[in-house]
C-alpha atoms as a PDB file:
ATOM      1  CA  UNK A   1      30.128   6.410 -15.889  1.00  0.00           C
ATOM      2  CA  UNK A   2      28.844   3.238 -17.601  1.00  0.00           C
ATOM      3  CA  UNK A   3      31.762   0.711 -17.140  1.00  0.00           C
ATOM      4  CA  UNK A   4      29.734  -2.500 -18.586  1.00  0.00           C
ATOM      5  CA  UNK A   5      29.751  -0.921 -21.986  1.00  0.00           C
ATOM      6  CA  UNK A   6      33.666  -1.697 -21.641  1.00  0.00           C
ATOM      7  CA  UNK A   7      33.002  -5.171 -20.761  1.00  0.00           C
ATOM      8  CA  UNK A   8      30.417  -6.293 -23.727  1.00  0.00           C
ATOM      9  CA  UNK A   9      32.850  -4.544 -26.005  1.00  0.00           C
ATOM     10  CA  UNK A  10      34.429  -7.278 -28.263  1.00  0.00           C
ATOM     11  CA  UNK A  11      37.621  -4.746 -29.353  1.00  0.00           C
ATOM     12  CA  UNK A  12      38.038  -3.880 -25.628  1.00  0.00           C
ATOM     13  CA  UNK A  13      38.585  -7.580 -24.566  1.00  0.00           C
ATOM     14  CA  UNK A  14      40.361  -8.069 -27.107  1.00  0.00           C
ATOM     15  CA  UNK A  15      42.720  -5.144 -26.133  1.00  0.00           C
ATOM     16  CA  UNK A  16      43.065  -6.072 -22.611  1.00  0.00           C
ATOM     17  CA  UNK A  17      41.424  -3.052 -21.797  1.00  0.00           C
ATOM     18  CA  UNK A  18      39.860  -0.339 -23.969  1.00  0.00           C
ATOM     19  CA  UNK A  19      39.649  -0.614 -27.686  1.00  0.00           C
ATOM     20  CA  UNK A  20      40.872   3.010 -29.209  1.00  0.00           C
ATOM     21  CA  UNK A  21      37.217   4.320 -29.678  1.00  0.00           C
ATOM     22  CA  UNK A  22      36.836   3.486 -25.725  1.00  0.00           C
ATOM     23  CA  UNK A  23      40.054   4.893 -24.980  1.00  0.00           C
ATOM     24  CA  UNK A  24      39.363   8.175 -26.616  1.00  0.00           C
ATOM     25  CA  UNK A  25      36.025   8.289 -24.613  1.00  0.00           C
ATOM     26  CA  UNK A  26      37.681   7.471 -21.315  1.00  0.00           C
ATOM     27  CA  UNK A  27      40.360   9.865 -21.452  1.00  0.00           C
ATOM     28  CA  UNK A  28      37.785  12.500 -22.210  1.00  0.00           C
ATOM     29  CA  UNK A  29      35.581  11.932 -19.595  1.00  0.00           C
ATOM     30  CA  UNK A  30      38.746  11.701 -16.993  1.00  0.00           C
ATOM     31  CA  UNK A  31      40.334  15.060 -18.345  1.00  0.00           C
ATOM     32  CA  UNK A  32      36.705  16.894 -17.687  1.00  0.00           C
ATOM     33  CA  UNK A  33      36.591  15.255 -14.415  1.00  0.00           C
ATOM     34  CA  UNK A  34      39.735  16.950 -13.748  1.00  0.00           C
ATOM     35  CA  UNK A  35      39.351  19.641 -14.661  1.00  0.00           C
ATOM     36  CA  UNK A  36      35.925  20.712 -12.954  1.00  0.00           C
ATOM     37  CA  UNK A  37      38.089  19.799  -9.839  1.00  0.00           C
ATOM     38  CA  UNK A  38      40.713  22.048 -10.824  1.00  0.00           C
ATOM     39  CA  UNK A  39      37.812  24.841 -11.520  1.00  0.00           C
ATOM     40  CA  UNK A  40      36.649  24.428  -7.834  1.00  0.00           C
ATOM     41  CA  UNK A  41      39.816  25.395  -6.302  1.00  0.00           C
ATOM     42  CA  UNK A  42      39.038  29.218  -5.604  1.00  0.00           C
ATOM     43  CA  UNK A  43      42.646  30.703  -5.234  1.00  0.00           C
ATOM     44  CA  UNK A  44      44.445  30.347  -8.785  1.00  0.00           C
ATOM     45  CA  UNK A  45      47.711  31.115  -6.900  1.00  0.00           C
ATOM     46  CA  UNK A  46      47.584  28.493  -4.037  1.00  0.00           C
ATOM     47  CA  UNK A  47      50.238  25.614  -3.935  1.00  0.00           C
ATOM     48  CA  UNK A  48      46.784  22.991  -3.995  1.00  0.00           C
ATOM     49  CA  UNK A  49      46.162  24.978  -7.211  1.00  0.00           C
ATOM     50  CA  UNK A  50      49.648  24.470  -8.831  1.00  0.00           C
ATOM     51  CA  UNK A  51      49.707  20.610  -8.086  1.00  0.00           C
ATOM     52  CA  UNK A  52      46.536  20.241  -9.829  1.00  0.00           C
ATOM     53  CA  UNK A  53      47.198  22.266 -13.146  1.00  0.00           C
ATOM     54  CA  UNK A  54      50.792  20.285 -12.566  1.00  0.00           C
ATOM     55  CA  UNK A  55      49.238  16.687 -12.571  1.00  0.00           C
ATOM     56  CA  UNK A  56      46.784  17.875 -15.584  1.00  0.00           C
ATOM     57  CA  UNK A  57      49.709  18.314 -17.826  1.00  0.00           C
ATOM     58  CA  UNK A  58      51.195  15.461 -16.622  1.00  0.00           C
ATOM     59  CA  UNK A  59      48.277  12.973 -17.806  1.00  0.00           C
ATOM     60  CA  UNK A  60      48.345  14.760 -20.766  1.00  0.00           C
ATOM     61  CA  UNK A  61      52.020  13.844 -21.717  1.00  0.00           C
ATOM     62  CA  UNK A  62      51.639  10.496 -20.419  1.00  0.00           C
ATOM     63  CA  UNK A  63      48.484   9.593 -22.434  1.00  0.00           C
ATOM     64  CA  UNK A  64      50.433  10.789 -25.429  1.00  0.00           C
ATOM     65  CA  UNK A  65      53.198   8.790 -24.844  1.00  0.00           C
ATOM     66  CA  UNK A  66      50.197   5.780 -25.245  1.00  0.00           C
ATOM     67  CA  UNK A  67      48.740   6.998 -27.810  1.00  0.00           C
END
């Protein structure tokens, strides 16, 4: 991922860290990320397995709180 883009961005100084159009691009990429990792984990019902789809939701409801 291309961080400088973040760094020429005028908005995303401005913000202190990512403007909203940033944001919504971030967040995307991270949730993908996340879940490819979760896809790699081979036994759905393994306590590895649970965490993960656990901490998924939980970035969800915390990036809404944000939003």
């Amino acid at each position: 991922m291309d961080y400088s883009k973040y760094l020429h961005c005028n908005a995303c100084k401005e913000s202190g860290l990512y403007c909203q159009k940033h944001r919504t691009e971030v967040e995307s990429t991270l949730r993908k990320r996340e879940i490819k990792k979760i896809l790699q984990i081979r036994d759905s019902s393994s306590a590895q397995y649970n965490h993960a789809i656990k901490g998924l939701l939980e970035s969800y409801d915390i990036w809404k709180m944000f939003s």
